[in-house]
PDB file of N, CA and C in Angstrom:
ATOM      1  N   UNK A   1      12.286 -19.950  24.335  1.00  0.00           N
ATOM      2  CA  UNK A   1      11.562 -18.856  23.752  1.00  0.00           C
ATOM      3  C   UNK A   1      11.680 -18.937  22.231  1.00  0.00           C
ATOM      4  N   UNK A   2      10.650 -18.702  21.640  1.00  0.00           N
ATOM      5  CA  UNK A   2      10.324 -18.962  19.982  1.00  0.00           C
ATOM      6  C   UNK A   2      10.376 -16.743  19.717  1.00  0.00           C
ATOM      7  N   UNK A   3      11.296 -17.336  19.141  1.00  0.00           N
ATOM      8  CA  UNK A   3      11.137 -15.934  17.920  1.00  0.00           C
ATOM      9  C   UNK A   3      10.753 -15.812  16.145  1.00  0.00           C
ATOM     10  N   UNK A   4       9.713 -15.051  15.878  1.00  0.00           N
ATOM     11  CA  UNK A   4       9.080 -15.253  15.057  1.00  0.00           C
ATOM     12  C   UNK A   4      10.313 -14.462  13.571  1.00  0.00           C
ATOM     13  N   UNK A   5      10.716 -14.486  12.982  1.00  0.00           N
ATOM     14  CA  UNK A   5      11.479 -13.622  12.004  1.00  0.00           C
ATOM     15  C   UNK A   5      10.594 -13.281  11.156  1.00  0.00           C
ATOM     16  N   UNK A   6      10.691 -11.975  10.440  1.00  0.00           N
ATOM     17  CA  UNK A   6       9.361 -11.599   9.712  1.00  0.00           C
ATOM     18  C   UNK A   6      10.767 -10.975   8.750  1.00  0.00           C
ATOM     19  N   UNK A   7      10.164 -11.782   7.426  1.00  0.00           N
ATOM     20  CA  UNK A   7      10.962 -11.057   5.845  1.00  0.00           C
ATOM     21  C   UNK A   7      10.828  -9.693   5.660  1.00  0.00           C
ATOM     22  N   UNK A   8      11.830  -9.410   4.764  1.00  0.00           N
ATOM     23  CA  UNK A   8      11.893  -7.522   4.612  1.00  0.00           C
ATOM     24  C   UNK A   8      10.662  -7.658   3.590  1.00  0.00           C
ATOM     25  N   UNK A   9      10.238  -8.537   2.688  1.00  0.00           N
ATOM     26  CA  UNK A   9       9.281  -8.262   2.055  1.00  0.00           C
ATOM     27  C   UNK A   9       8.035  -7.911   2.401  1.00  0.00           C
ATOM     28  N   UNK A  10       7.582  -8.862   3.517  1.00  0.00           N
ATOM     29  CA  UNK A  10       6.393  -8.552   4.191  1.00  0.00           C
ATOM     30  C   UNK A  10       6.576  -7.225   5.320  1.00  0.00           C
ATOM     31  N   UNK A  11       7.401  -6.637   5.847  1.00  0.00           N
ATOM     32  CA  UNK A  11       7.791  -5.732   6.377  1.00  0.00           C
ATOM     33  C   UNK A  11       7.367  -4.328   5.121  1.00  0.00           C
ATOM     34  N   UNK A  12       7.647  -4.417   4.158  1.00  0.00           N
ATOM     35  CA  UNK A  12       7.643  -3.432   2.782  1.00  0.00           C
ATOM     36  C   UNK A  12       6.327  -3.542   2.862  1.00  0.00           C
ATOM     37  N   UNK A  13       5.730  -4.820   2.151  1.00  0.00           N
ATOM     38  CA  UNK A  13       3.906  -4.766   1.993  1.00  0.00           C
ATOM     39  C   UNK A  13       3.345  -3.798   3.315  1.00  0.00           C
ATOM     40  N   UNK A  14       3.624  -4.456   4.105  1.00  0.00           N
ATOM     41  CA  UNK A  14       2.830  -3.686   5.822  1.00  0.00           C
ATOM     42  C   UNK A  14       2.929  -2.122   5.846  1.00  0.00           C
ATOM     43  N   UNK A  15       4.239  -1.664   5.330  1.00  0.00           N
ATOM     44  CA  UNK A  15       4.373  -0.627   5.407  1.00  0.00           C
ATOM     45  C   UNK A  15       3.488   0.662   4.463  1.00  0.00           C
ATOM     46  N   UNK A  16       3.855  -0.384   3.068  1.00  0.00           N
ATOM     47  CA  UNK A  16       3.113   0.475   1.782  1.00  0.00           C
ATOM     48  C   UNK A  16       1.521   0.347   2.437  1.00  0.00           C
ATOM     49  N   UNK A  17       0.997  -0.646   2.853  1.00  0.00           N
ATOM     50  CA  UNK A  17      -0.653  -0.851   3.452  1.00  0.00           C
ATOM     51  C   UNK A  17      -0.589   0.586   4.741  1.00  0.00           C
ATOM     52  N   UNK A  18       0.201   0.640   5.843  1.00  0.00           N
ATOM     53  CA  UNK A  18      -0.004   1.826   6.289  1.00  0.00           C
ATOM     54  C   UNK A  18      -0.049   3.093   5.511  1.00  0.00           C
ATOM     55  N   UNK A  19       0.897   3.260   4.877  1.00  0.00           N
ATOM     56  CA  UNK A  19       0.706   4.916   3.682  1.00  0.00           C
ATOM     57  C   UNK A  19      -0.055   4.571   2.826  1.00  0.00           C
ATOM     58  N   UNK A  20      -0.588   4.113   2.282  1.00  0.00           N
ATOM     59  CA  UNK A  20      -1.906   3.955   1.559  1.00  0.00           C
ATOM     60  C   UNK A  20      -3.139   4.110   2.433  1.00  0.00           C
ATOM     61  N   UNK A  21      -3.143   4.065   3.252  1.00  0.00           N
ATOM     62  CA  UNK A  21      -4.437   3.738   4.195  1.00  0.00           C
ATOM     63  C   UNK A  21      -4.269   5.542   4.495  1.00  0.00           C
ATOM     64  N   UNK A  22      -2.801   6.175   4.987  1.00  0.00           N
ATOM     65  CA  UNK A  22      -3.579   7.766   5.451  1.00  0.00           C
ATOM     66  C   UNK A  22      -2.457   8.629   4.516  1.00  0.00           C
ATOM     67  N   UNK A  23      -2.304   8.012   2.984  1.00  0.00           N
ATOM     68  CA  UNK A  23      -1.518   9.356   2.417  1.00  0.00           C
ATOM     69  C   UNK A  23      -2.743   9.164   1.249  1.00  0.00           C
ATOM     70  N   UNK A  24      -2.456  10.547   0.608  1.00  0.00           N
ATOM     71  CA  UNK A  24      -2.933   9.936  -0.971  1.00  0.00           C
ATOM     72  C   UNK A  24      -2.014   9.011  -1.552  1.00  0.00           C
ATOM     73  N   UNK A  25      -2.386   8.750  -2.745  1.00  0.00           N
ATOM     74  CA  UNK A  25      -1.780   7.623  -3.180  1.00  0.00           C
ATOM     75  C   UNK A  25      -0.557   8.661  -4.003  1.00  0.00           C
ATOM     76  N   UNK A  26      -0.617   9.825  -4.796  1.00  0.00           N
ATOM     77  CA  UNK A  26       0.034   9.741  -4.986  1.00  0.00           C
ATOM     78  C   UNK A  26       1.228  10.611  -4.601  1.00  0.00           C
ATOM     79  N   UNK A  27       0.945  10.827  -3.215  1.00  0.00           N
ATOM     80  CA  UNK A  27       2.180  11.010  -2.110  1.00  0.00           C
ATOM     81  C   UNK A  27       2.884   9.861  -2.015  1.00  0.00           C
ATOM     82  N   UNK A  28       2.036   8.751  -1.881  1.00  0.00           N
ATOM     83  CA  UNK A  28       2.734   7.127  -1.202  1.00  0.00           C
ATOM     84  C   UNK A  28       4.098   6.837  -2.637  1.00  0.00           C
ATOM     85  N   UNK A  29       3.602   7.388  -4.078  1.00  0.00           N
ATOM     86  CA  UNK A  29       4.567   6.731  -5.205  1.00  0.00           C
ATOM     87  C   UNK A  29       5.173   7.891  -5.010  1.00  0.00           C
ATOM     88  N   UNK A  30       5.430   8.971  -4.689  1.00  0.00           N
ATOM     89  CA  UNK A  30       6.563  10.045  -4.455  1.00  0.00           C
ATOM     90  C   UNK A  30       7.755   9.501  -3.775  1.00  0.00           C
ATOM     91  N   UNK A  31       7.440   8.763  -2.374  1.00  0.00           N
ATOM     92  CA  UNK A  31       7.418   8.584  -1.484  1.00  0.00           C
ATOM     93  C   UNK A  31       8.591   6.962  -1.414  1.00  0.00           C
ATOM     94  N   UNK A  32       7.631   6.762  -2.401  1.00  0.00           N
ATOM     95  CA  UNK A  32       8.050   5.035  -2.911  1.00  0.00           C
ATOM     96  C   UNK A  32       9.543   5.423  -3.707  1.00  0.00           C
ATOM     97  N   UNK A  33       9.457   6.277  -4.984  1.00  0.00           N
ATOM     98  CA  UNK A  33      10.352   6.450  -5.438  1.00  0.00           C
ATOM     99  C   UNK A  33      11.512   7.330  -4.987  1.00  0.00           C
ATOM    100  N   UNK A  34      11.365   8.327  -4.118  1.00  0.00           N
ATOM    101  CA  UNK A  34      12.465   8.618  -3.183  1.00  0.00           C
ATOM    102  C   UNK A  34      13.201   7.647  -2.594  1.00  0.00           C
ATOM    103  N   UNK A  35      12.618   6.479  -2.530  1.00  0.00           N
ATOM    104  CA  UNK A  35      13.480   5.574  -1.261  1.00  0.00           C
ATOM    105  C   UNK A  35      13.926   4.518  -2.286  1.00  0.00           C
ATOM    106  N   UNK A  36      13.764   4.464  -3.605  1.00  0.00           N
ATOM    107  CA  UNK A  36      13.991   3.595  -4.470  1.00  0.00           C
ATOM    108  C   UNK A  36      13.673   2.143  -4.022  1.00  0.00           C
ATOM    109  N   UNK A  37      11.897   2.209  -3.957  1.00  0.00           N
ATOM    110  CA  UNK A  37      11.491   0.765  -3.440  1.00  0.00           C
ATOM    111  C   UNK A  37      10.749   0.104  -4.289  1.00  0.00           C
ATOM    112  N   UNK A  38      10.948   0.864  -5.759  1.00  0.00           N
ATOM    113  CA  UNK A  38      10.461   0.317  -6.636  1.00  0.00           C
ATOM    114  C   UNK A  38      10.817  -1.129  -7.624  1.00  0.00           C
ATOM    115  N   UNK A  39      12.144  -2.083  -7.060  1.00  0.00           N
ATOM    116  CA  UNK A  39      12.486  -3.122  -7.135  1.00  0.00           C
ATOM    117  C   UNK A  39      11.535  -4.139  -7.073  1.00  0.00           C
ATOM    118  N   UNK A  40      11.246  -5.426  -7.395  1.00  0.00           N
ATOM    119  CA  UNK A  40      10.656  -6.132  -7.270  1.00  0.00           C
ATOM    120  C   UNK A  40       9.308  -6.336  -8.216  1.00  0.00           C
ATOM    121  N   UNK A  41       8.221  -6.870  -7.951  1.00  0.00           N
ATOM    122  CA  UNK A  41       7.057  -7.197  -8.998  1.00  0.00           C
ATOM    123  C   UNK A  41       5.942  -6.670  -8.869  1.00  0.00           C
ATOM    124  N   UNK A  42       5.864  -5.390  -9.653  1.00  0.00           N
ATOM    125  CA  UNK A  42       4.240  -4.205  -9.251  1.00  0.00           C
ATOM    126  C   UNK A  42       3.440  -4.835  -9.294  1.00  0.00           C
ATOM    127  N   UNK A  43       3.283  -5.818 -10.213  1.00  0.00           N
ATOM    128  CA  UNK A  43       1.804  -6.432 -10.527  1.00  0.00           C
ATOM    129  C   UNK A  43       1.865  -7.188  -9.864  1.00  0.00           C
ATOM    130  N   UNK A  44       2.506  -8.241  -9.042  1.00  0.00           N
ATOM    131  CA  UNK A  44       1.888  -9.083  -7.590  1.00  0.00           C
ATOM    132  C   UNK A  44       1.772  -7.905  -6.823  1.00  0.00           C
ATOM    133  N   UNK A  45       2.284  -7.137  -6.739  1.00  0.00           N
ATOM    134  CA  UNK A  45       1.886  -6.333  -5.194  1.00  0.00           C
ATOM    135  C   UNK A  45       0.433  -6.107  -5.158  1.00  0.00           C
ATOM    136  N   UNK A  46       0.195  -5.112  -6.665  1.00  0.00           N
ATOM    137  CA  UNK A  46      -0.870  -4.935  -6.792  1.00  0.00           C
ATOM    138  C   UNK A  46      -1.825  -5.698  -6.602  1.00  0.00           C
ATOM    139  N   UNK A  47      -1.682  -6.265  -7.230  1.00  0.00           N
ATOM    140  CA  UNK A  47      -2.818  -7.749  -6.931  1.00  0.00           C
ATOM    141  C   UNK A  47      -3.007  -8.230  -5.554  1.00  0.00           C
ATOM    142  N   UNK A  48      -2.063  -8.187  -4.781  1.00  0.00           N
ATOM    143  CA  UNK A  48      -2.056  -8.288  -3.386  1.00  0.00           C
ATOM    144  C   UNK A  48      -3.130  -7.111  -2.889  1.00  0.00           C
ATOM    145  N   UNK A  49      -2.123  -5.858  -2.604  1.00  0.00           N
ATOM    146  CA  UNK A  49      -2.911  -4.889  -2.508  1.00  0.00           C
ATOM    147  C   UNK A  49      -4.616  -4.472  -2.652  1.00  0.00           C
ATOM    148  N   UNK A  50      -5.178  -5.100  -3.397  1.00  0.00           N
ATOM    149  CA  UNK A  50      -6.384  -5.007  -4.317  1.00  0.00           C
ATOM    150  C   UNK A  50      -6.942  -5.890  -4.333  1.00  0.00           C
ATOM    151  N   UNK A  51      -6.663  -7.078  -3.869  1.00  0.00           N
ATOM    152  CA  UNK A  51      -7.198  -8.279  -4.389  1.00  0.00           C
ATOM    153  C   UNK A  51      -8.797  -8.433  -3.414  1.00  0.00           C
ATOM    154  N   UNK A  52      -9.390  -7.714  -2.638  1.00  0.00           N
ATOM    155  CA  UNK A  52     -10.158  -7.606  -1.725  1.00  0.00           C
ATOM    156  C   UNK A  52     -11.301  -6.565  -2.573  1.00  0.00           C
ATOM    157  N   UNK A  53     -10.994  -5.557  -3.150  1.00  0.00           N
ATOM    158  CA  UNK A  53     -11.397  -4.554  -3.905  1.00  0.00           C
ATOM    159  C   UNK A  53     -11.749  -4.327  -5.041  1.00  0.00           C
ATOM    160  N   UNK A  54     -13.470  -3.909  -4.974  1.00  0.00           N
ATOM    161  CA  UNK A  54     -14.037  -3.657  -6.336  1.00  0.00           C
ATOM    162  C   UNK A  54     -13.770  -2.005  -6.613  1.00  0.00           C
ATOM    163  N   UNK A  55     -14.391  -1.712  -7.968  1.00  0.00           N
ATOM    164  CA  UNK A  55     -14.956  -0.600  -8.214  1.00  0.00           C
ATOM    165  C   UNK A  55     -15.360   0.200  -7.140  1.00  0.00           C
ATOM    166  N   UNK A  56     -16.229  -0.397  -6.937  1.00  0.00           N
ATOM    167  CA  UNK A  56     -17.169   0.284  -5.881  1.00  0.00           C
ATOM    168  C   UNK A  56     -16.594   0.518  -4.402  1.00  0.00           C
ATOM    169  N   UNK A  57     -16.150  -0.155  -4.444  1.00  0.00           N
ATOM    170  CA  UNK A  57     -15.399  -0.076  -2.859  1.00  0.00           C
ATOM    171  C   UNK A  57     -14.228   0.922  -2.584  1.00  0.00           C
ATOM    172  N   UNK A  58     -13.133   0.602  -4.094  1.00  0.00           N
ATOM    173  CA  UNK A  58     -12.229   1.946  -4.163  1.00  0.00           C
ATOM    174  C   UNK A  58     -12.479   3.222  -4.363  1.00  0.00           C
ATOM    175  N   UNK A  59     -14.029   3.397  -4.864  1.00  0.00           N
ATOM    176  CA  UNK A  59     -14.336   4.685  -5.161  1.00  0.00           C
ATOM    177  C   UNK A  59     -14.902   5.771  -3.610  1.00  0.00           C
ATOM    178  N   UNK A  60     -15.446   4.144  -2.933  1.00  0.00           N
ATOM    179  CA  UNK A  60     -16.096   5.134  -1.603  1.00  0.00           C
ATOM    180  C   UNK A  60     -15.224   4.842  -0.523  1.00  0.00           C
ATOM    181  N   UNK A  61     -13.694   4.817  -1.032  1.00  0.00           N
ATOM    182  CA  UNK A  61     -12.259   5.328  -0.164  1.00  0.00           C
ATOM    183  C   UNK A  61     -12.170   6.125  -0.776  1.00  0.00           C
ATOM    184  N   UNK A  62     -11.980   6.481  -2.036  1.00  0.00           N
ATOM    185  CA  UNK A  62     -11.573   7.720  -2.734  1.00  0.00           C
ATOM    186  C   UNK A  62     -12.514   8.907  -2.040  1.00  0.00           C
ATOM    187  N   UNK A  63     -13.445   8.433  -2.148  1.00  0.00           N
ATOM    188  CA  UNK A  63     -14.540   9.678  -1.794  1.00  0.00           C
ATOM    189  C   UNK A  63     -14.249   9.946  -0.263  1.00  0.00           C
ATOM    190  N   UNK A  64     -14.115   8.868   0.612  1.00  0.00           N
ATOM    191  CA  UNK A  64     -14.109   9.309   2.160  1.00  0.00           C
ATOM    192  C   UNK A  64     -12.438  10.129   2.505  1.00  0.00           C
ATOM    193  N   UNK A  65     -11.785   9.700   1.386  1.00  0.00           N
ATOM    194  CA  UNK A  65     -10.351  10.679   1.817  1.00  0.00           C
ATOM    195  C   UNK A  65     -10.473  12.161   1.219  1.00  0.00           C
ATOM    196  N   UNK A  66     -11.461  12.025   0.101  1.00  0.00           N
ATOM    197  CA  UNK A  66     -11.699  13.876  -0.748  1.00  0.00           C
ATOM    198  C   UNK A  66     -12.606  14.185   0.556  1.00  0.00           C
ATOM    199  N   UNK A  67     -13.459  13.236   0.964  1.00  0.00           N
ATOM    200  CA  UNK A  67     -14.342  14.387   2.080  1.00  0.00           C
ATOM    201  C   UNK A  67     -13.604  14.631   3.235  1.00  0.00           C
ATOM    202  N   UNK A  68     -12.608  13.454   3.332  1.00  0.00           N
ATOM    203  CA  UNK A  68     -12.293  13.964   4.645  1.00  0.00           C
ATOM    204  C   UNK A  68     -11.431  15.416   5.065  1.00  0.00           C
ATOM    205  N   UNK A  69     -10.601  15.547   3.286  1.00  0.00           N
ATOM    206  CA  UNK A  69      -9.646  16.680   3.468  1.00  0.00           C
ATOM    207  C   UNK A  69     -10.369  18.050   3.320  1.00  0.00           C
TER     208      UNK A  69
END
């Protein structure tokens, strides 16, 4: 039997991608900084995070989470 090990890093990304997807964002950096998970390199994350995403695309998430609340 093969067991797959998955890094705490990619475990962190997966996680921040779930609370981003159903908090506001800036619940998720409340959230972030309570747990002091702010270690490591914002600007790769970000870039990770985003790297899929225009203007346009973040704005009509922005808009579908203001309409949705």
């Amino acid at each position: 039997m093969t067991i797959k090990v998955i890094n705490e890093q990619q475990v962190l990304q997966e996680a921040m991608q779930v609370l981003m997807t159903h908090l506001e964002p800036s619940k998720v950096l409340k959230f972030w900084a309570a747990c002091q998970l702010g270690d490591g390199d914002y600007l790769k994350l970000k870039e990770q995070m985003f790297e899929k995403e225009t203007v346009a695309s973040l704005y009509g998430k922005i808009k579908a989470f203001q309409d949705y609340k």
